[in-house]
Protein backbone atom coordinates (compact mmCIF):
# COMPACT_ATOMS: atom_id res chain seq x y z
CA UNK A 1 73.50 68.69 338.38
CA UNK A 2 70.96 69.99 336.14
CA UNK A 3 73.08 71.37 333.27
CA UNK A 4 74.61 67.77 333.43
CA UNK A 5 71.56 65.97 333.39
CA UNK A 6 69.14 67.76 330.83
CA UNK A 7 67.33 65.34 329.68
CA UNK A 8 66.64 63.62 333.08
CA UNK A 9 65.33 67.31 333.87
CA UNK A 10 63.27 67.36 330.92
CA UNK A 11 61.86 64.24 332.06
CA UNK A 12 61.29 65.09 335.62
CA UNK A 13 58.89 68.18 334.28
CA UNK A 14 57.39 66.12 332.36
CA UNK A 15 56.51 63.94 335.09
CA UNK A 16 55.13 67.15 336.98
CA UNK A 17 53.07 68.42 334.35
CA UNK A 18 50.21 66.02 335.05
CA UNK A 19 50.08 66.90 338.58
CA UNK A 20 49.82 70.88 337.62
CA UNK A 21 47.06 70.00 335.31
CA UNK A 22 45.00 68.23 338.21
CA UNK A 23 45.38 71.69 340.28
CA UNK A 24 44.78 73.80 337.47
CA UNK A 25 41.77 72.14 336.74
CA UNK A 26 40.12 71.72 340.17
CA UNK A 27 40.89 75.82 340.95
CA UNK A 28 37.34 76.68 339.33
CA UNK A 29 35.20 73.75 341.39
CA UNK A 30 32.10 75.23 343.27
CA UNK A 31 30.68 74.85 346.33
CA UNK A 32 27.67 75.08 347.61
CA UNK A 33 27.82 77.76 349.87
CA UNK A 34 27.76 79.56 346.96
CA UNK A 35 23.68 78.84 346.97
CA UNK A 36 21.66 80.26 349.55
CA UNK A 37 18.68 78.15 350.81
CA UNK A 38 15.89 77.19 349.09
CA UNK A 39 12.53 79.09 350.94
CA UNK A 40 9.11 79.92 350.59
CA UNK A 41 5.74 78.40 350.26
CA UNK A 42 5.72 77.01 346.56
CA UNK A 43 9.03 74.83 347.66
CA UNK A 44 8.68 71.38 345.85
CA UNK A 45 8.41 68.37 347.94
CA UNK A 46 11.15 66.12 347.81
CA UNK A 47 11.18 62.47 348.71
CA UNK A 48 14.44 61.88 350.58
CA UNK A 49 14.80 57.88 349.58
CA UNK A 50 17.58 55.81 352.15
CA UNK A 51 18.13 52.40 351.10
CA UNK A 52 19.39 50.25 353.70
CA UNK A 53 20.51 46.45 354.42
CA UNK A 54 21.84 46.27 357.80
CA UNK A 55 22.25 50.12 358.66
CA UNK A 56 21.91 49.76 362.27
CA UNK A 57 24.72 51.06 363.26
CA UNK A 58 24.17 54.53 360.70
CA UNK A 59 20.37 54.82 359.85
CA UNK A 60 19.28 56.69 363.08
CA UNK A 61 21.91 59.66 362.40
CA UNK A 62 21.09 59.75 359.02
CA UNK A 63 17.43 59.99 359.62
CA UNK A 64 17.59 62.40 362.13
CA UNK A 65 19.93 64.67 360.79
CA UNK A 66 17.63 64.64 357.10
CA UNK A 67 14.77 65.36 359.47
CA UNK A 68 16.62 68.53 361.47
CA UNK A 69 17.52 70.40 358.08
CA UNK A 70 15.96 73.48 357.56
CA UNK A 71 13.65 72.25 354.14
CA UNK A 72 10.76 71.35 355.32
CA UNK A 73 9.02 70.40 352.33
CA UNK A 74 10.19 66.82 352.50
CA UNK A 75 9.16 62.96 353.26
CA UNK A 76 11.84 60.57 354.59
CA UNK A 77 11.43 56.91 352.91
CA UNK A 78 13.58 54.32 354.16
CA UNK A 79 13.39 50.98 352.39
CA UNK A 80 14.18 47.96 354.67
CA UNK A 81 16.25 45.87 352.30
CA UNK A 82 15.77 42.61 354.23
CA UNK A 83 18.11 43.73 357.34
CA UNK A 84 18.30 41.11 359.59
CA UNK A 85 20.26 43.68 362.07
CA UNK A 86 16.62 46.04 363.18
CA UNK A 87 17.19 48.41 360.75
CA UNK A 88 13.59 49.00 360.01
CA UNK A 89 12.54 48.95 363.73
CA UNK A 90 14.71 52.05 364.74
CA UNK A 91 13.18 53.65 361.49
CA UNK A 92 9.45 52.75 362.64
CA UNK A 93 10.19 53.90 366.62
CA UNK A 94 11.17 57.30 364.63
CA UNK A 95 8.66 58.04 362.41
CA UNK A 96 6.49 57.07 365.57
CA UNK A 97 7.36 59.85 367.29
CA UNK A 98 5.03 63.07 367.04
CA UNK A 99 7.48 65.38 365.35
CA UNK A 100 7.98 62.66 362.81
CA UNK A 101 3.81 61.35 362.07
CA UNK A 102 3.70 61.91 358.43
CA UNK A 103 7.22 62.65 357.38
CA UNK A 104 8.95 59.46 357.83
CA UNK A 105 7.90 55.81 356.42
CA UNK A 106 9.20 52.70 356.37
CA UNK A 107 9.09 50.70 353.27
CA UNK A 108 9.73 46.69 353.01
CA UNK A 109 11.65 46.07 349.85
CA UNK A 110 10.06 43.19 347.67
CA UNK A 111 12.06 40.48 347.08
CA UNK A 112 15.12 40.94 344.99
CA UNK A 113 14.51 40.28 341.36
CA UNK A 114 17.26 38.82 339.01
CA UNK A 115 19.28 41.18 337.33
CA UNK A 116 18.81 43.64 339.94
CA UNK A 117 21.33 44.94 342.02
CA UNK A 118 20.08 45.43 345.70
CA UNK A 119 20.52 48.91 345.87
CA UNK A 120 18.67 49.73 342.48
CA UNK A 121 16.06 47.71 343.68
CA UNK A 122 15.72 49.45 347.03
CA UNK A 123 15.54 52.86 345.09
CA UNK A 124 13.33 51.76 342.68
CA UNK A 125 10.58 51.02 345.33
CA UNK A 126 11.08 53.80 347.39
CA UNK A 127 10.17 55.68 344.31
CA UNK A 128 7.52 53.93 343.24
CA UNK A 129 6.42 54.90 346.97
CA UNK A 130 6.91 58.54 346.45
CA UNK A 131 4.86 61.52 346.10
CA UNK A 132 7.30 64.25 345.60
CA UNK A 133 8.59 66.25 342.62
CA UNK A 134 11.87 66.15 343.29
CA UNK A 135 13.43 63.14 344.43
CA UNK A 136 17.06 62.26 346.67
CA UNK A 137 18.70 59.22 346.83
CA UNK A 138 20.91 59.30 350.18
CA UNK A 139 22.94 56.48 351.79
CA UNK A 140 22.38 55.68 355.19
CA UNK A 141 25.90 55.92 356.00
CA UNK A 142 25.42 59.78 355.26
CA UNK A 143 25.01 62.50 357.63
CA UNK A 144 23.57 65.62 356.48
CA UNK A 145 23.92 69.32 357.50
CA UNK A 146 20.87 71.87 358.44
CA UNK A 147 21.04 73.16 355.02
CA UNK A 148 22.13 70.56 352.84
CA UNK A 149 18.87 69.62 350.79
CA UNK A 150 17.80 73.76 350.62
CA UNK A 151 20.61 74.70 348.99
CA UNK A 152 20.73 71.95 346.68
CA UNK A 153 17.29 72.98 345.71
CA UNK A 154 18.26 75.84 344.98
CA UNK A 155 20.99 74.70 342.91
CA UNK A 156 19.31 72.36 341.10
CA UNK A 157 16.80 75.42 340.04
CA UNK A 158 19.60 77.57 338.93
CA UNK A 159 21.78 75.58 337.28
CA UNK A 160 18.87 74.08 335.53
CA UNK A 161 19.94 70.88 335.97
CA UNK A 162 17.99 67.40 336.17
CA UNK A 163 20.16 65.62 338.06
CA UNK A 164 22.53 66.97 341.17
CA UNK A 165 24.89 65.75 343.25
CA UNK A 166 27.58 66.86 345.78
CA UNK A 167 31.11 65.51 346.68
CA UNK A 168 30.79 65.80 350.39
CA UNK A 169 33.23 65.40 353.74
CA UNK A 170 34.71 61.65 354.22
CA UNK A 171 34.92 60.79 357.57
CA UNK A 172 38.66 59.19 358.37
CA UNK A 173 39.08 57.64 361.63
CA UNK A 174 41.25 54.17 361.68
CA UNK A 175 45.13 54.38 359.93
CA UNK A 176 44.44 52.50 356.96
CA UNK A 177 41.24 54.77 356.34
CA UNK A 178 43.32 58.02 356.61
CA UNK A 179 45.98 56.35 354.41
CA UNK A 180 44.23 55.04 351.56
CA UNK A 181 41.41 57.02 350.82
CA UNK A 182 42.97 60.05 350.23
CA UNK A 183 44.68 58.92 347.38
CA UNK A 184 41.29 57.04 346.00
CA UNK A 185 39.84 60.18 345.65
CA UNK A 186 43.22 61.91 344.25
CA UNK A 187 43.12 59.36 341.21
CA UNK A 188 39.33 59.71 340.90
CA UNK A 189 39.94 63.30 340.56
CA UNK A 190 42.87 63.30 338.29
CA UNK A 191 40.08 61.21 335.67
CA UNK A 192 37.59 63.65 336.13
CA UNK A 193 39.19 67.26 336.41
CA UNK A 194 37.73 70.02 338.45
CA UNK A 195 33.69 69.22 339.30
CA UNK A 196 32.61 72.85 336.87
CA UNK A 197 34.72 70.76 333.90
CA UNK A 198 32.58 67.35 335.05
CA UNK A 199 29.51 69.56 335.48
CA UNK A 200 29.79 71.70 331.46
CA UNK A 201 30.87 68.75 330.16
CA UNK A 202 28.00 67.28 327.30
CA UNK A 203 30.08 63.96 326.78
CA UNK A 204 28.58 60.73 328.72
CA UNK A 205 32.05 59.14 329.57
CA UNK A 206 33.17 62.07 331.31
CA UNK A 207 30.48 62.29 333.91
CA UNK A 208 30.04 60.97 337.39
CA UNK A 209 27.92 61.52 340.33
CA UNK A 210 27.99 60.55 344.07
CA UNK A 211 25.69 58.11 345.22
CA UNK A 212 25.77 59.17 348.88
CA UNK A 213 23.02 62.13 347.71
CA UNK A 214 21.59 62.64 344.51
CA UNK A 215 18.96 64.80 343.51
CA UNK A 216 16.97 64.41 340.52
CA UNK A 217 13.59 65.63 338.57
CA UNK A 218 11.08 63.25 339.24
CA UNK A 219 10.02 63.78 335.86
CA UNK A 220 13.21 63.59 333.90
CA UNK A 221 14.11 59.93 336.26
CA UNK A 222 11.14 58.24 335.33
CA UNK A 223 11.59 59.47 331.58
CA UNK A 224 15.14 57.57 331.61
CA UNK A 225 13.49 54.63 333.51
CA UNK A 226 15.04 55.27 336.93
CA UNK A 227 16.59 52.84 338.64
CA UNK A 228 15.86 49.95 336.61
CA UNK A 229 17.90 51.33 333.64
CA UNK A 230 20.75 50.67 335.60
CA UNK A 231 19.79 47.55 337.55
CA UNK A 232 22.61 45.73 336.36
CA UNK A 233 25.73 48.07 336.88
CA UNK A 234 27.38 48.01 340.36
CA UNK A 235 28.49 52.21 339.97
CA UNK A 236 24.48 52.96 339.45
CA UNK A 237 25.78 56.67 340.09
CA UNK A 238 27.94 56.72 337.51
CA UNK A 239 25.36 54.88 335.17
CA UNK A 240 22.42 57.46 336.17
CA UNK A 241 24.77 60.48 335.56
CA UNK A 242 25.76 59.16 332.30
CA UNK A 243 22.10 58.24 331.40
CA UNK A 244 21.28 61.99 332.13
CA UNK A 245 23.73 63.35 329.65
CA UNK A 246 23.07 60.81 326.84
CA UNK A 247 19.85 62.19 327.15
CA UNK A 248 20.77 65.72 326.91
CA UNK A 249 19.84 66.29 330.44
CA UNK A 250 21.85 68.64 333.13
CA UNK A 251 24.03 66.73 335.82
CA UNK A 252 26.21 68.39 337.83
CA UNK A 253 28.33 68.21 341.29
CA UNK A 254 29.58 70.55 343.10
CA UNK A 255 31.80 70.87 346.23
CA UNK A 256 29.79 70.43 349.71
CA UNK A 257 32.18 69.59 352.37
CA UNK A 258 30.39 71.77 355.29
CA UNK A 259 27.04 70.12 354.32
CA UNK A 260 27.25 66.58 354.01
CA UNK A 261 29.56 63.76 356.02
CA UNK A 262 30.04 60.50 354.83
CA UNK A 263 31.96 57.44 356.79
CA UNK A 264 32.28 54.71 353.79
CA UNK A 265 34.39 52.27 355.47
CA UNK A 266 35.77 51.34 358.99
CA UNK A 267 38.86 49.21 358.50
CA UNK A 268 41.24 48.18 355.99
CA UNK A 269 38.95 44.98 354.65
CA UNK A 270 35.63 47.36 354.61
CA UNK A 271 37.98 49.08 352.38
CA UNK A 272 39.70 46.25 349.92
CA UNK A 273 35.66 45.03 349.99
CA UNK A 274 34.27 48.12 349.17
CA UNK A 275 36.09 49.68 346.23
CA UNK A 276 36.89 46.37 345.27
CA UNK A 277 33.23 46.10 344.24
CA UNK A 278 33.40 48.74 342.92
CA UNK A 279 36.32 50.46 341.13
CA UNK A 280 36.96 47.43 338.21
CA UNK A 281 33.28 47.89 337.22
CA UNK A 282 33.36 51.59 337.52
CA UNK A 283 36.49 51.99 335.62
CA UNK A 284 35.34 50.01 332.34
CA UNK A 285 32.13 52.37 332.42
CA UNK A 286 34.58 55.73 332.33
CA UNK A 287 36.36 54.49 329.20
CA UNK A 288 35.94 53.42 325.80
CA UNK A 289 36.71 50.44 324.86
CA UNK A 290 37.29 48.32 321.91
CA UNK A 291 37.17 44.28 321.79
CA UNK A 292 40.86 44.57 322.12
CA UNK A 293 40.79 47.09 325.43
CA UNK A 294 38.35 45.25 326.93
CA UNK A 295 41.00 42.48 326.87
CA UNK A 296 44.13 44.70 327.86
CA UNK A 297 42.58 46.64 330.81
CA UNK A 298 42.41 43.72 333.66
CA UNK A 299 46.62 44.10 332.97
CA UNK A 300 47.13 47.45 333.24
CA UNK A 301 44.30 48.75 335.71
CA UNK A 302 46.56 48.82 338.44
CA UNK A 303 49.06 50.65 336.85
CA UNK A 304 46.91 54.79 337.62
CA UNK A 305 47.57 53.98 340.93
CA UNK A 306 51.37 52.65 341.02
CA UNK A 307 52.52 55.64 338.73
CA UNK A 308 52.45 57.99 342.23
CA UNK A 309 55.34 55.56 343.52
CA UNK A 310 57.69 55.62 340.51
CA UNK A 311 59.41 58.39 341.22
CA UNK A 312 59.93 57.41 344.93
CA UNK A 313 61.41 53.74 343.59
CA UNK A 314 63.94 55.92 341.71
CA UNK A 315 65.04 58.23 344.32
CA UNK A 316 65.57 55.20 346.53
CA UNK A 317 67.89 53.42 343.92
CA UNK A 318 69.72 56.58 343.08
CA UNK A 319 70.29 57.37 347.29
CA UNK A 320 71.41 53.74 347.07
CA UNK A 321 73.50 53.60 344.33
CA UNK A 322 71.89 51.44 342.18
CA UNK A 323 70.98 54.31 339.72
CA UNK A 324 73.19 57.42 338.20
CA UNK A 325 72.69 61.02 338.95
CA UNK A 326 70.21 61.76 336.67
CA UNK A 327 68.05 59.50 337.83
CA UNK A 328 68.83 61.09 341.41
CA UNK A 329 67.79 64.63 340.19
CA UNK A 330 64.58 62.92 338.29
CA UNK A 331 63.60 61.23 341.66
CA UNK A 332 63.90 64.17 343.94
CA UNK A 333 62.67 66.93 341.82
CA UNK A 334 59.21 64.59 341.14
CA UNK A 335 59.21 63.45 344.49
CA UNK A 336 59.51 66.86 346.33
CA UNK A 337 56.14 68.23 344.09
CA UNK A 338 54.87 64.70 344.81
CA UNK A 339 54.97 65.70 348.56
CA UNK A 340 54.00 68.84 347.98
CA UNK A 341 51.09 67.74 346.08
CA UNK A 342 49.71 64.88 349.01
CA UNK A 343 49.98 67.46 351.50
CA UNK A 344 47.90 69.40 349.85
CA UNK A 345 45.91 66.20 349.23
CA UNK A 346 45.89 64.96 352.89
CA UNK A 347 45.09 68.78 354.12
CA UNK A 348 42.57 69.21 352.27
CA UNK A 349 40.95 65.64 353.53
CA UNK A 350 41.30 67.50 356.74
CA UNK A 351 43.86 65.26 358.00
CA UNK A 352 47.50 66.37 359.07
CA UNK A 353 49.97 67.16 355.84
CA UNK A 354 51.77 64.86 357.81
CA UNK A 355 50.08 61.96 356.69
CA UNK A 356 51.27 62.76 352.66
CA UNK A 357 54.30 60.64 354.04
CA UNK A 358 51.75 57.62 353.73
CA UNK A 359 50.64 58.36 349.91
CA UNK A 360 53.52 55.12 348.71
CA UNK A 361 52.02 52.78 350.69
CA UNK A 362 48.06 54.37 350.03
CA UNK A 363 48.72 53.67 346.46
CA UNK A 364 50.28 50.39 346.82
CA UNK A 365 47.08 48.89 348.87
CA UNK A 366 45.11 50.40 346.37
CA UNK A 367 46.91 49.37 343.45
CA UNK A 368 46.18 45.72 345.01
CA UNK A 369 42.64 46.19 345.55
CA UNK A 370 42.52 47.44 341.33
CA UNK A 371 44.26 44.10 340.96
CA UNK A 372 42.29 42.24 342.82
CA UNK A 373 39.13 43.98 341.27
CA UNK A 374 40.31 43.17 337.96
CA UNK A 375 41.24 39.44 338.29
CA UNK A 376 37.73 39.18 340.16
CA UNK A 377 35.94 40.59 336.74
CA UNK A 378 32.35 41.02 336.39
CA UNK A 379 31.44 38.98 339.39
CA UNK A 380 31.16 41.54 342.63
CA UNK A 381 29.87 40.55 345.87
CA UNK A 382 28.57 42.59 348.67
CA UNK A 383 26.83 42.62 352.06
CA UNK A 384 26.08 38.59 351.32
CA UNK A 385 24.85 39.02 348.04
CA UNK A 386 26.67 37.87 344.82
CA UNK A 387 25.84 40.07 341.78
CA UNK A 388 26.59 39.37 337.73
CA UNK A 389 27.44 43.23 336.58
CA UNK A 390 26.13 43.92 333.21
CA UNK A 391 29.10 43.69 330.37
């Protein structure tokens, strides 16, 4: 069938190329293993800032398991950002506790100032509360290993970068979160390459950084303005890497899978909600745009994450008889790496290979939520706030 069907063949690894790229490039990522922990007495204190509106059901792991790590150089600040769940009174019975007098505080945030995004605004005062050299910005969604913030330290030292951050372990637990995220991540990755080509690279547009823990210079933060100089952009993580670099400053990620846990989302609308937030914005801040892109992109945002599903479409037509044999040999040779690929995808997400049989239907939902993000524009909303994103 091949020597009948040459160009369909050529086609087909064509198709594959891409997907050799992403593998090629991610074979020289880091982890942080690689680090060993930072000790001694001339460790720099580090202000471990946690945002949180309505963490209930998350802050007292996250606190504890900051607290149990093996740094002990640290303060825990938790801003209360007007949780009407108790958020702030399961942070003020812990830092009641003797083992906890001095390390852990509770912080009120002000009220929310226009042009502000919540979460800027609840880092912003927690730093403005600090007293550290070094600070990290954690979600309270996070759970964080025994050795987590020492080896980061010492990464942070030896890398000689300003800003740090990790791409940790996502929790999967319902069917829809095992299904779709996955194959988030797999496009996220495909933009970005390997985390070493993220970390060397000097150009803005090609960095990102993970909200979920970031460490940073105090001095080199408050230099760029913190918080504040991204107040307006819902992917602040993005924004603060990209600030970093503009500035000539070090930010860099690597792998940290055994170190840090995070469960974004619970269900299948936590999930449409909260990349839907999220990705639209995200995506207009990882490309350059002209007047004219800026116009195209709401129509052909989806499209990164339908691409995975072309060559499935095909086969299907072909087994039906809709389409010829070449397009039967194009849809089963891409296909068959596809699979290949999402196993390897799904395994390393620590879920069964099994679940690669999923990745048409993960990349349809999330080609709706990119559609959905899109149409929705510049107007995001999020745990009952409505927020104008900054064009």
């Amino acid at each position: 069938m091949i020597a009948s069907h040459p160009l369909a063949f050529t086609l087909a690894v064509l198709a594959v190329l891409p997907i050799l790229v992403v593998v090629w490039r991610f074979r020289r990522t880091v982890s942080l293993d690689a680090y060993a922990p930072r000790t001694g007495g001339d460790a720099p204190l580090v202000s471990v800032i946690i945002p949180a509106r309505n963490e209930a059901h998350n802050i007292e792991r996250c606190v504890r398991s900051v607290l149990s790590g093996a740094y002990g150089s640290l303060e825990v600040i938790v801003v209360d950002d007007h949780s009407t769940d108790g958020t702030g009174a399961i942070v003020r019975g812990i830092a009641s506790e003797p083992a906890s007098v001095g390390r852990v505080r509770v912080i009120d945030a002000p009220p929310l100032p226009g042009g502000w995004f919540g979460k800027q605004w609840a880092c912003h005062s927690g730093a403005a509360a600090a007293r550290g050299s070094l600070f990290c910005f954690t979600d309270a969604d996070t759970a964080h290993g025994p050795q987590l913030l020492a080896r980061s330290v010492t990464a942070l030292e030896q890398r000689g970068a300003s800003l740090f951050t990790i791409a940790g372990r996502q929790e999967m637990v319902s069917f829809w979160e095992k299904v779709v995220q996955p194959v988030v991540f797999s496009i996220l990755l495909s933009r970005y390459g390997g985390l070493e080509t993220m970390s060397e690279s000097t150009d803005p547009i090609d960095k990102i950084a993970n909200g979920q823990f970031i460490l940073v210079r105090r001095d080199h933060y408050e230099q760029l303005g913190g918080h504040e100089s991204v107040r307006g952009h819902v992917a602040e993580d993005l924004r603060l890497a990209q600030r970093f670099t503009e500035a000539g400053l070090g930010a860099h990620m690597v792998l940290a899978r055994e170190h840090m846990s995070t469960r974004m989302y619970t269900s299948l609308g936590e999930i449409r909600r909260g990349w839907g937030k999220n990705v639209y914005a995200a995506g207009r801040d990882t490309l350059r745009l002209g007047p004219v892109g800026r116009r195209i992109l709401p129509w052909v945002f989806p499209i990164p994450a339908l691409l995975p599903v072309v060559p499935v479409v095909i086969l299907v037509l072909a087994l039906s008889g809709v389409l010829g044999d070449g397009a039967l040999l194009f849809g089963a040779v891409v296909t068959g790496v596809s699979l290949v690929y999402w196993m390897a995808v799904y395994g390393f997400s620590q879920l069964s290979p099994l679940w690669a049989l999923t990745y048409p239907l993960g990349c349809l939902v999330f080609a709706g939520i990119c559609a959905e993000a899109a149409m929705r524009g510049m107007r995001v909303g999020w745990k009952g706030r409505t927020y104008d994103m900054i064009d």
